[in-house]
PDB file of N, CA and C in Angstrom:
ATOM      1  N   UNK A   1       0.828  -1.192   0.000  1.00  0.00           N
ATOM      2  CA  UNK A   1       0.000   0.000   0.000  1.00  0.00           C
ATOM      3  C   UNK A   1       0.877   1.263   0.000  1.00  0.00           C
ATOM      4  N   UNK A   2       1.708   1.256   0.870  1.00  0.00           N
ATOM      5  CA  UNK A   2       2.777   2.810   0.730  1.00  0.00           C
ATOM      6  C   UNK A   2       3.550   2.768  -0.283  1.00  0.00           C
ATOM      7  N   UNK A   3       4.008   1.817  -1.294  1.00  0.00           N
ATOM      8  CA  UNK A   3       4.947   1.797  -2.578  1.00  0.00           C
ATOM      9  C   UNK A   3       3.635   2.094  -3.341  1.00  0.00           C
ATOM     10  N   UNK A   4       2.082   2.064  -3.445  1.00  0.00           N
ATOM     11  CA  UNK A   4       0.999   2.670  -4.283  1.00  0.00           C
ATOM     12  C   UNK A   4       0.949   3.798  -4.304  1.00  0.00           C
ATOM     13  N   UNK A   5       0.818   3.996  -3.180  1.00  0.00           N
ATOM     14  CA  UNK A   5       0.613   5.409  -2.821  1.00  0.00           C
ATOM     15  C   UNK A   5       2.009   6.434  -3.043  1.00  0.00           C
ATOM     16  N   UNK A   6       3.306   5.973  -2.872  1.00  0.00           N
ATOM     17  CA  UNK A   6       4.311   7.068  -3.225  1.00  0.00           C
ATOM     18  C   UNK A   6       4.353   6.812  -4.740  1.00  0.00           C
ATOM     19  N   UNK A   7       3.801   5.909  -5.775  1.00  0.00           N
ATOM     20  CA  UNK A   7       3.218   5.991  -6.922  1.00  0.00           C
ATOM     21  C   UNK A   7       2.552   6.617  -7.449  1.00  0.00           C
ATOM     22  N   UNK A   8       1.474   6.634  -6.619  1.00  0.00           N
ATOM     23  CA  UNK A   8       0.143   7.260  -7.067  1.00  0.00           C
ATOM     24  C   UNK A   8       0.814   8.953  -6.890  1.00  0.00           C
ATOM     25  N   UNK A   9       1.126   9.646  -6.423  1.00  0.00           N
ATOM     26  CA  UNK A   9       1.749  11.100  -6.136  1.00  0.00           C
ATOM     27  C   UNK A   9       2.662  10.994  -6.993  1.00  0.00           C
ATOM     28  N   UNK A  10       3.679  10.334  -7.383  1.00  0.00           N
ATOM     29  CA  UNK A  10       5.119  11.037  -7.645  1.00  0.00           C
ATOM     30  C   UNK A  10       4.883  11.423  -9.290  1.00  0.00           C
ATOM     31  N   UNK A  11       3.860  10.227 -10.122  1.00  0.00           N
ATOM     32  CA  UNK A  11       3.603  10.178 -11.661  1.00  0.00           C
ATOM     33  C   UNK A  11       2.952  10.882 -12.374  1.00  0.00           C
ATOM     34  N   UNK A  12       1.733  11.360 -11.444  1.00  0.00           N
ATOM     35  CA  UNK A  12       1.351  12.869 -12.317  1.00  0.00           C
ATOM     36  C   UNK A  12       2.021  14.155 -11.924  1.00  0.00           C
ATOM     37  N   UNK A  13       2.926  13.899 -10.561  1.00  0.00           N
ATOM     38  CA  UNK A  13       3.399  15.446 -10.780  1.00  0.00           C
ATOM     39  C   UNK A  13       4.680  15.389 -11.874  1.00  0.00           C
ATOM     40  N   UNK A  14       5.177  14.164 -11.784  1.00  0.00           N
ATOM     41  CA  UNK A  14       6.228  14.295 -12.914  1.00  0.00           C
ATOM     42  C   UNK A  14       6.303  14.493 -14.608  1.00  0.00           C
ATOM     43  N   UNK A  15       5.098  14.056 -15.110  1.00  0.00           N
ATOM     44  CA  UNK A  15       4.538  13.794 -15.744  1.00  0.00           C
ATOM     45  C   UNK A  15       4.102  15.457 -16.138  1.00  0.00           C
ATOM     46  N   UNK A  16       3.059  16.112 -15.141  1.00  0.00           N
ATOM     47  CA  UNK A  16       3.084  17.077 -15.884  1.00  0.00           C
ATOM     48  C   UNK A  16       3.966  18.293 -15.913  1.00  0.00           C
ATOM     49  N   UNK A  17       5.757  17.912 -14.927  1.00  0.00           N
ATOM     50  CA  UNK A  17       6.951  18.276 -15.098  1.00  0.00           C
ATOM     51  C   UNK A  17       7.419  18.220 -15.929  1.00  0.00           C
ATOM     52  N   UNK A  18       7.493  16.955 -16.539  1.00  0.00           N
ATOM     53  CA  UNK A  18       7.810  17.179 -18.122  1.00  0.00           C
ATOM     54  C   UNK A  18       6.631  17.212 -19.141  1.00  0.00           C
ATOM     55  N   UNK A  19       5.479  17.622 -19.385  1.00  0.00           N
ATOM     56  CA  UNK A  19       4.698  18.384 -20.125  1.00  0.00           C
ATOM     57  C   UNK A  19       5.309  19.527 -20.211  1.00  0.00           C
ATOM     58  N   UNK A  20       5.511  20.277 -18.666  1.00  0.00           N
ATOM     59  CA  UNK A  20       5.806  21.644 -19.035  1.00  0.00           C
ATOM     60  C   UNK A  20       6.723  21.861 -19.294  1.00  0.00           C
ATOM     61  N   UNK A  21       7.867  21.130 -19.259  1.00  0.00           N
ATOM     62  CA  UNK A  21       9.336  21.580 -19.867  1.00  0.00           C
ATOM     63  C   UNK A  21       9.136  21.423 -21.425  1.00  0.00           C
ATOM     64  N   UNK A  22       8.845  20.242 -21.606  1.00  0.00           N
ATOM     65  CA  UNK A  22       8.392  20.338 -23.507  1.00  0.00           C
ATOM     66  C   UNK A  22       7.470  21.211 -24.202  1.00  0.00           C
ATOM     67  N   UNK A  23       6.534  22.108 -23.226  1.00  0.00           N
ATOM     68  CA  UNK A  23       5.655  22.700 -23.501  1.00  0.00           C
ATOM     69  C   UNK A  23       6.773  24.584 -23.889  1.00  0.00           C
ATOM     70  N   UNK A  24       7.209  24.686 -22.554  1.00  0.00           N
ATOM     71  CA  UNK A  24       7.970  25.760 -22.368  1.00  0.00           C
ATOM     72  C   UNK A  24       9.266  25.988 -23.700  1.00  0.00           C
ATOM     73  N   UNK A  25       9.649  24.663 -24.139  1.00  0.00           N
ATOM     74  CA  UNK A  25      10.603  24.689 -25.046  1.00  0.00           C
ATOM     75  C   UNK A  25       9.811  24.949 -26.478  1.00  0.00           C
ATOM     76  N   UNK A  26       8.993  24.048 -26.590  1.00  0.00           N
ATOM     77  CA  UNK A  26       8.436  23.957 -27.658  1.00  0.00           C
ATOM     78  C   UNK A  26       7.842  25.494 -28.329  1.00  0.00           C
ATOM     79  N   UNK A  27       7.272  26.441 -27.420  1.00  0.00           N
ATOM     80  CA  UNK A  27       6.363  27.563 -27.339  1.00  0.00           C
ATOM     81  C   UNK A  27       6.986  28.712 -26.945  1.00  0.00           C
ATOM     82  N   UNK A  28       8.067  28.214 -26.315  1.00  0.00           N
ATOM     83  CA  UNK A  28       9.083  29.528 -25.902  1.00  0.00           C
ATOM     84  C   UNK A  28       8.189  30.077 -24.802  1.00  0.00           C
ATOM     85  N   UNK A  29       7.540  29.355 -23.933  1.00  0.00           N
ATOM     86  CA  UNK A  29       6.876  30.128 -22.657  1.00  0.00           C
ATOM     87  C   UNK A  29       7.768  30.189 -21.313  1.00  0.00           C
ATOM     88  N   UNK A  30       7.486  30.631 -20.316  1.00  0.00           N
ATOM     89  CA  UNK A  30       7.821  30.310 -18.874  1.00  0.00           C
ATOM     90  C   UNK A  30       6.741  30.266 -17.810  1.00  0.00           C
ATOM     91  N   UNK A  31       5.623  29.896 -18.170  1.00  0.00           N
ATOM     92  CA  UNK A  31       4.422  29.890 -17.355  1.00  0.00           C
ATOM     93  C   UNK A  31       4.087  28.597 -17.309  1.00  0.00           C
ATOM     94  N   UNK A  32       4.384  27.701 -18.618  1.00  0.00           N
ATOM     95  CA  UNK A  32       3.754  26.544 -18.469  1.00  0.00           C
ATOM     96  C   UNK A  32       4.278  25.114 -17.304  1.00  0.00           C
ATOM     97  N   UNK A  33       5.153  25.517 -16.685  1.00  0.00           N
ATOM     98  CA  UNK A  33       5.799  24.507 -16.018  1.00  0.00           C
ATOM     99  C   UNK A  33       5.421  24.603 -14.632  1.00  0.00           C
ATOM    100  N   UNK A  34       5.325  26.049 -14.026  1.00  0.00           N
ATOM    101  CA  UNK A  34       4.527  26.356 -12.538  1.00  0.00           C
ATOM    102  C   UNK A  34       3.110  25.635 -12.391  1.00  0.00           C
ATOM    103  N   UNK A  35       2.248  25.870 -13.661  1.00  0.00           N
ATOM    104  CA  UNK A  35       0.448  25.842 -13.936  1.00  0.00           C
ATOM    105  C   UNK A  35       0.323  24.364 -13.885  1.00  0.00           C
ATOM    106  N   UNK A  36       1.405  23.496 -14.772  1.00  0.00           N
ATOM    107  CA  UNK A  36       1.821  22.022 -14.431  1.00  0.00           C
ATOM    108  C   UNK A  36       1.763  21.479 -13.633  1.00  0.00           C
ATOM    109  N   UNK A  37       2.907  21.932 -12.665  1.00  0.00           N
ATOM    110  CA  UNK A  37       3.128  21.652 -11.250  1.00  0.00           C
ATOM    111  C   UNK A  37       2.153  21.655 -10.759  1.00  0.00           C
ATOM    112  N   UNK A  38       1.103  22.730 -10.314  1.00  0.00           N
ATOM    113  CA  UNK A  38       0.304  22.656  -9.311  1.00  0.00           C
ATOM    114  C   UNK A  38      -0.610  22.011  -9.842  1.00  0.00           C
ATOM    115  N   UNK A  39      -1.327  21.918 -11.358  1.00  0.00           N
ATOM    116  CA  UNK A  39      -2.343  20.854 -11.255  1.00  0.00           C
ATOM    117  C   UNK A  39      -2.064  19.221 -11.050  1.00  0.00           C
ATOM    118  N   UNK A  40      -0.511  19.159 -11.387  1.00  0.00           N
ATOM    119  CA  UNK A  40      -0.414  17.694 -11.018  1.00  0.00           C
ATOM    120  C   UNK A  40       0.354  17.168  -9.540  1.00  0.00           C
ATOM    121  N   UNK A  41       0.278  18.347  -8.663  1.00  0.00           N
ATOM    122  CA  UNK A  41       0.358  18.187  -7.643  1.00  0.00           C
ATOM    123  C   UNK A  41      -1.198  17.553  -6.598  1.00  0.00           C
ATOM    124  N   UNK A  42      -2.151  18.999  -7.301  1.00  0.00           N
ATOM    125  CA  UNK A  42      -3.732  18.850  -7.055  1.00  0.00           C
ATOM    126  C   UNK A  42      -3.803  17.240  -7.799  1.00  0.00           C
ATOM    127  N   UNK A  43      -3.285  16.786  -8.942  1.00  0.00           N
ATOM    128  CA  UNK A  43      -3.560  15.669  -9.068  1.00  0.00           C
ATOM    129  C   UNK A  43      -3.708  13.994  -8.285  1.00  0.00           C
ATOM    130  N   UNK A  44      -2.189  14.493  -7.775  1.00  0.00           N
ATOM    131  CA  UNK A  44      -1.554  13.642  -7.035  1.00  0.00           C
ATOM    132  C   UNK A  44      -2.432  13.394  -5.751  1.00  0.00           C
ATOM    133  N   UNK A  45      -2.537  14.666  -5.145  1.00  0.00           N
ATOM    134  CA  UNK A  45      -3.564  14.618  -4.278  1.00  0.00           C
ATOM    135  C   UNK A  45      -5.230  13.501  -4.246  1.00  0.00           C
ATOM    136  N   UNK A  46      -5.400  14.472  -5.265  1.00  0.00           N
ATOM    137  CA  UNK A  46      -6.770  13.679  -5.393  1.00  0.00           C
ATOM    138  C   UNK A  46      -6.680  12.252  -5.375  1.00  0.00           C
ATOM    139  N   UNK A  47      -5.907  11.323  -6.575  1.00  0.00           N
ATOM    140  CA  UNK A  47      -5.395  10.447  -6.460  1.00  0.00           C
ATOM    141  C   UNK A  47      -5.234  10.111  -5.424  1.00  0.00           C
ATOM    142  N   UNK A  48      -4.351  10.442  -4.342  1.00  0.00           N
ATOM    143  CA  UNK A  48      -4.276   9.680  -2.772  1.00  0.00           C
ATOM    144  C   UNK A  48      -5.435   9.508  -1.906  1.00  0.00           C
ATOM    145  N   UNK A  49      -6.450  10.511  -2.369  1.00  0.00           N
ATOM    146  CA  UNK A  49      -7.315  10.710  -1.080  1.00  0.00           C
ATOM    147  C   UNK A  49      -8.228   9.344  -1.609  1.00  0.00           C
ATOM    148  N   UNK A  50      -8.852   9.278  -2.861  1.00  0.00           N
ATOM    149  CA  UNK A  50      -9.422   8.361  -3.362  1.00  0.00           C
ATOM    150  C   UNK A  50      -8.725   7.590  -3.819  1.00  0.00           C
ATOM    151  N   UNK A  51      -7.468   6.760  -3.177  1.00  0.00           N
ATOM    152  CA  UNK A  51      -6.955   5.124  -3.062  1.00  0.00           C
ATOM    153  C   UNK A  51      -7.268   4.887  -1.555  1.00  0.00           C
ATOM    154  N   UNK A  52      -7.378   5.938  -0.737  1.00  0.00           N
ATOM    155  CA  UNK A  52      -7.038   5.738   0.579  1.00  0.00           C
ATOM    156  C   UNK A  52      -8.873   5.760   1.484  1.00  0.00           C
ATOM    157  N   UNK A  53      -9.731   6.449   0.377  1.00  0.00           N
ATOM    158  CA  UNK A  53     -10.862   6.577   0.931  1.00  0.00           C
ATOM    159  C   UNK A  53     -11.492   5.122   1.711  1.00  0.00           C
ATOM    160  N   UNK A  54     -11.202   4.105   1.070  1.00  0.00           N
ATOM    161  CA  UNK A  54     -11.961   3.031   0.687  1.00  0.00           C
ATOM    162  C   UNK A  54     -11.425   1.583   2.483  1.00  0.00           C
ATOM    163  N   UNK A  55     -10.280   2.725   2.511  1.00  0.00           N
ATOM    164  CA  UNK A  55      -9.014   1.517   3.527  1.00  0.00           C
ATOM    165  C   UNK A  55      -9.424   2.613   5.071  1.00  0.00           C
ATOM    166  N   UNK A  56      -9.920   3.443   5.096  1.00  0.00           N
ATOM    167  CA  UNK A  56     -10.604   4.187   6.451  1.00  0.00           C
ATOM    168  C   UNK A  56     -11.941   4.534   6.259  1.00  0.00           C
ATOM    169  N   UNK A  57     -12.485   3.831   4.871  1.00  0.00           N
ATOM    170  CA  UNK A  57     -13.799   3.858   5.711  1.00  0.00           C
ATOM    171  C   UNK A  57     -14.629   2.677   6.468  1.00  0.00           C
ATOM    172  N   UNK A  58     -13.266   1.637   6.213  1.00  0.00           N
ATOM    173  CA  UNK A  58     -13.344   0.525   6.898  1.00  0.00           C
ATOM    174  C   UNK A  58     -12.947   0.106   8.626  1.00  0.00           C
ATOM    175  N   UNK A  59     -12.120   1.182   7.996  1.00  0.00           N
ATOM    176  CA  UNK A  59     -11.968   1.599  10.041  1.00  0.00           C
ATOM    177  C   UNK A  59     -12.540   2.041  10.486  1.00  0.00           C
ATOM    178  N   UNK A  60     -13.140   3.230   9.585  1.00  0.00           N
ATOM    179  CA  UNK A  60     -14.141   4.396  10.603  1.00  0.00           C
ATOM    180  C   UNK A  60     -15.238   3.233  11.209  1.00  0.00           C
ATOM    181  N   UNK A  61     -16.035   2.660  10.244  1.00  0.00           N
ATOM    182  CA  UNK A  61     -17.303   1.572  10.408  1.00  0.00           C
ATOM    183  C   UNK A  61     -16.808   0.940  11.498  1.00  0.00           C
ATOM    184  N   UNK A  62     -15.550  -0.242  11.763  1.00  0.00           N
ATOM    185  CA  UNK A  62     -15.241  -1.040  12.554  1.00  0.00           C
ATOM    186  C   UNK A  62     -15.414   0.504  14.485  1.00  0.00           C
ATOM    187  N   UNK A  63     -14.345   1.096  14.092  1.00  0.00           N
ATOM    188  CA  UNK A  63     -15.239   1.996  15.190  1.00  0.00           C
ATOM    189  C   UNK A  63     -15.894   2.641  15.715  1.00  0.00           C
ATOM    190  N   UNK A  64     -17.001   2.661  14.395  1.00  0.00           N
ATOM    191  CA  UNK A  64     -18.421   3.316  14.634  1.00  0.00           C
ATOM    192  C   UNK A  64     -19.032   1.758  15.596  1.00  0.00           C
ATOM    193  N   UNK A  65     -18.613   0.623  15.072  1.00  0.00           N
ATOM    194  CA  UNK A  65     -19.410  -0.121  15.876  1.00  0.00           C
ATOM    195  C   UNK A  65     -18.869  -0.496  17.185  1.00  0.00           C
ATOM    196  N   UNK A  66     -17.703  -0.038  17.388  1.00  0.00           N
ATOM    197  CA  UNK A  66     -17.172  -0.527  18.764  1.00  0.00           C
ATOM    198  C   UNK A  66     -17.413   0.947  20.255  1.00  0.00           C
ATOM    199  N   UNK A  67     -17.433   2.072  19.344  1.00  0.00           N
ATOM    200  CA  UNK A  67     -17.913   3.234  19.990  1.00  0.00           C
ATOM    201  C   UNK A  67     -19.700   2.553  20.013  1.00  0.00           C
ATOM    202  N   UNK A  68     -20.426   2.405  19.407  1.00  0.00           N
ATOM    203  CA  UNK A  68     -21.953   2.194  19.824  1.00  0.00           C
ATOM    204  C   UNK A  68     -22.175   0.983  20.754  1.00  0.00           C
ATOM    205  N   UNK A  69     -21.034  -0.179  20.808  1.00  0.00           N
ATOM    206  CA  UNK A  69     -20.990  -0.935  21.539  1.00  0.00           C
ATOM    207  C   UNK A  69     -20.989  -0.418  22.989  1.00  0.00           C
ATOM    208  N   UNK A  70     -19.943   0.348  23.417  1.00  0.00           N
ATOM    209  CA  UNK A  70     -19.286   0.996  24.217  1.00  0.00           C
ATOM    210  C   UNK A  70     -20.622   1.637  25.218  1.00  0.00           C
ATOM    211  N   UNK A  71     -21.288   2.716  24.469  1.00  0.00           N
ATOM    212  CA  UNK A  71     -22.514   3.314  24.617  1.00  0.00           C
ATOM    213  C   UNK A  71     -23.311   2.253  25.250  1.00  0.00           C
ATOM    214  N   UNK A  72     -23.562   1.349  24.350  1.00  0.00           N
ATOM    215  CA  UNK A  72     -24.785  -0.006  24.611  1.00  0.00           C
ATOM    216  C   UNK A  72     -24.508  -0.250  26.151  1.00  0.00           C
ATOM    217  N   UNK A  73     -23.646  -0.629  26.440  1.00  0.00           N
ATOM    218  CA  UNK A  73     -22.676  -1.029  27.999  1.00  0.00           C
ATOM    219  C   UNK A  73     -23.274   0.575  28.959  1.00  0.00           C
ATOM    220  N   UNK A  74     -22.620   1.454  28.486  1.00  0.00           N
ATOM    221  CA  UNK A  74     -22.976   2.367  29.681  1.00  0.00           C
ATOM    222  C   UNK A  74     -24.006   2.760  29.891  1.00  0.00           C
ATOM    223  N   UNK A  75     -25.290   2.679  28.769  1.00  0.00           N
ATOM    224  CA  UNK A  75     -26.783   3.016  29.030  1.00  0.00           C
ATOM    225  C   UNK A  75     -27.601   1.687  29.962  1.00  0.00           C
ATOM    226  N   UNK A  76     -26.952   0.774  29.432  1.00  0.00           N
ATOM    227  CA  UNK A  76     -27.125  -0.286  30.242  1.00  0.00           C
ATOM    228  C   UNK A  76     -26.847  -0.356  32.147  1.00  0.00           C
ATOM    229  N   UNK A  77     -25.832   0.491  31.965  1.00  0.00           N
ATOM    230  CA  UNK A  77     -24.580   0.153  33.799  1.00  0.00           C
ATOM    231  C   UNK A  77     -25.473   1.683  33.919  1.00  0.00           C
ATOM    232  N   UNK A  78     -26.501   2.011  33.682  1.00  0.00           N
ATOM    233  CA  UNK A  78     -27.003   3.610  34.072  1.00  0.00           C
ATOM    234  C   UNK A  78     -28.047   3.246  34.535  1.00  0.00           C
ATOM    235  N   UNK A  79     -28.974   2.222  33.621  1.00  0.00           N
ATOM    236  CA  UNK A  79     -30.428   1.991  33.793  1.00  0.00           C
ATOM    237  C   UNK A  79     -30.193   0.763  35.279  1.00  0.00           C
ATOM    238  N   UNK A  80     -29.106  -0.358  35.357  1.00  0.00           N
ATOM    239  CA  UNK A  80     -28.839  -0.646  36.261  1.00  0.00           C
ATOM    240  C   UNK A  80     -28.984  -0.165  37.634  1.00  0.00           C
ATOM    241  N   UNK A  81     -28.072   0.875  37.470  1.00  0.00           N
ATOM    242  CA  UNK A  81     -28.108   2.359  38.623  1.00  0.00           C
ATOM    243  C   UNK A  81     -29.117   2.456  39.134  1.00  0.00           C
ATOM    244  N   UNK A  82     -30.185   2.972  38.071  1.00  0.00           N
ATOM    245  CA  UNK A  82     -31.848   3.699  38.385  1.00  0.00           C
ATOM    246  C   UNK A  82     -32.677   2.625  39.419  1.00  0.00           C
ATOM    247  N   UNK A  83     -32.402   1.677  38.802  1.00  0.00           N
ATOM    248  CA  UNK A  83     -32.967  -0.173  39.429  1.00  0.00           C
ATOM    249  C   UNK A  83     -32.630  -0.463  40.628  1.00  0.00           C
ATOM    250  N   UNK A  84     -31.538  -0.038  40.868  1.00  0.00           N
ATOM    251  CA  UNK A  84     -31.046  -0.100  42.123  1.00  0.00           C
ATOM    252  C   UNK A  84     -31.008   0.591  43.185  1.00  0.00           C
ATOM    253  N   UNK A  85     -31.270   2.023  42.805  1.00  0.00           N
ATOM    254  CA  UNK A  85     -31.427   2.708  43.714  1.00  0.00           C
ATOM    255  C   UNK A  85     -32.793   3.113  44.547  1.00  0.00           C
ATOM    256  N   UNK A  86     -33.071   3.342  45.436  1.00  0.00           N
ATOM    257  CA  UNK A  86     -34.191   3.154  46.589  1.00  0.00           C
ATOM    258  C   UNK A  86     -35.017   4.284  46.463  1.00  0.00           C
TER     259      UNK A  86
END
C-alpha cells in the first residue's frame, strides 16, 4: 500500500513536469511549467485521497461499531443504577 501510494503522487506530478518543460521549449513560454506543477500536484492529491478513501472507511465503520458498543454497555450500567437505587 505505501509503494501505491508514493506511486500514485510522484507520476502525475512528474509527468506534468515534463509536459511543461516540452511545452515551455516547444512555445518559448515560462508559465507553463509552474500551472503544471500545481495541477499535477492537485492531481496527485486527489489520487491519494481516493486510493485511501476506501481503507478508512473501513476503520471508521469497525469503530463506529465498537464506539456504539461501548454506549450499549454504559446506558445499560445507568439503567442498572436507576434499578437499584431506593
Amino acid at each position: 500500500m505505501i509503494t501505491q501510494i508514493g506511486i500514485t503522487m510522484l507520476v502525475p506530478i512528474f509527468l506534468c513536469l515534463f509536459l511543461g518543460v516540452f511545452l515551455n521549449d516547444a512555445f518559448d513560454t515560462v508559465y507553463a511549467v509552474p500551472v503544471l506543477l500545481v495541477l499535477g500536484i492537485a492531481a496527485s492529491f486527489r489520487n491519494t485521497y481516493y486510493l485511501t478513501k476506501g481503507f478508512y472507511a473501513k476503520q471508521k465503520r469497525k469503530e463506529d461499531e465498537e464506539l456504539a458498543y461501548i454506549e450499549g454497555l454504559k446506558r445499560r450500567g445507568q439503567e442498572n443504577k436507576q434499578e437499584e437505587a431506593p
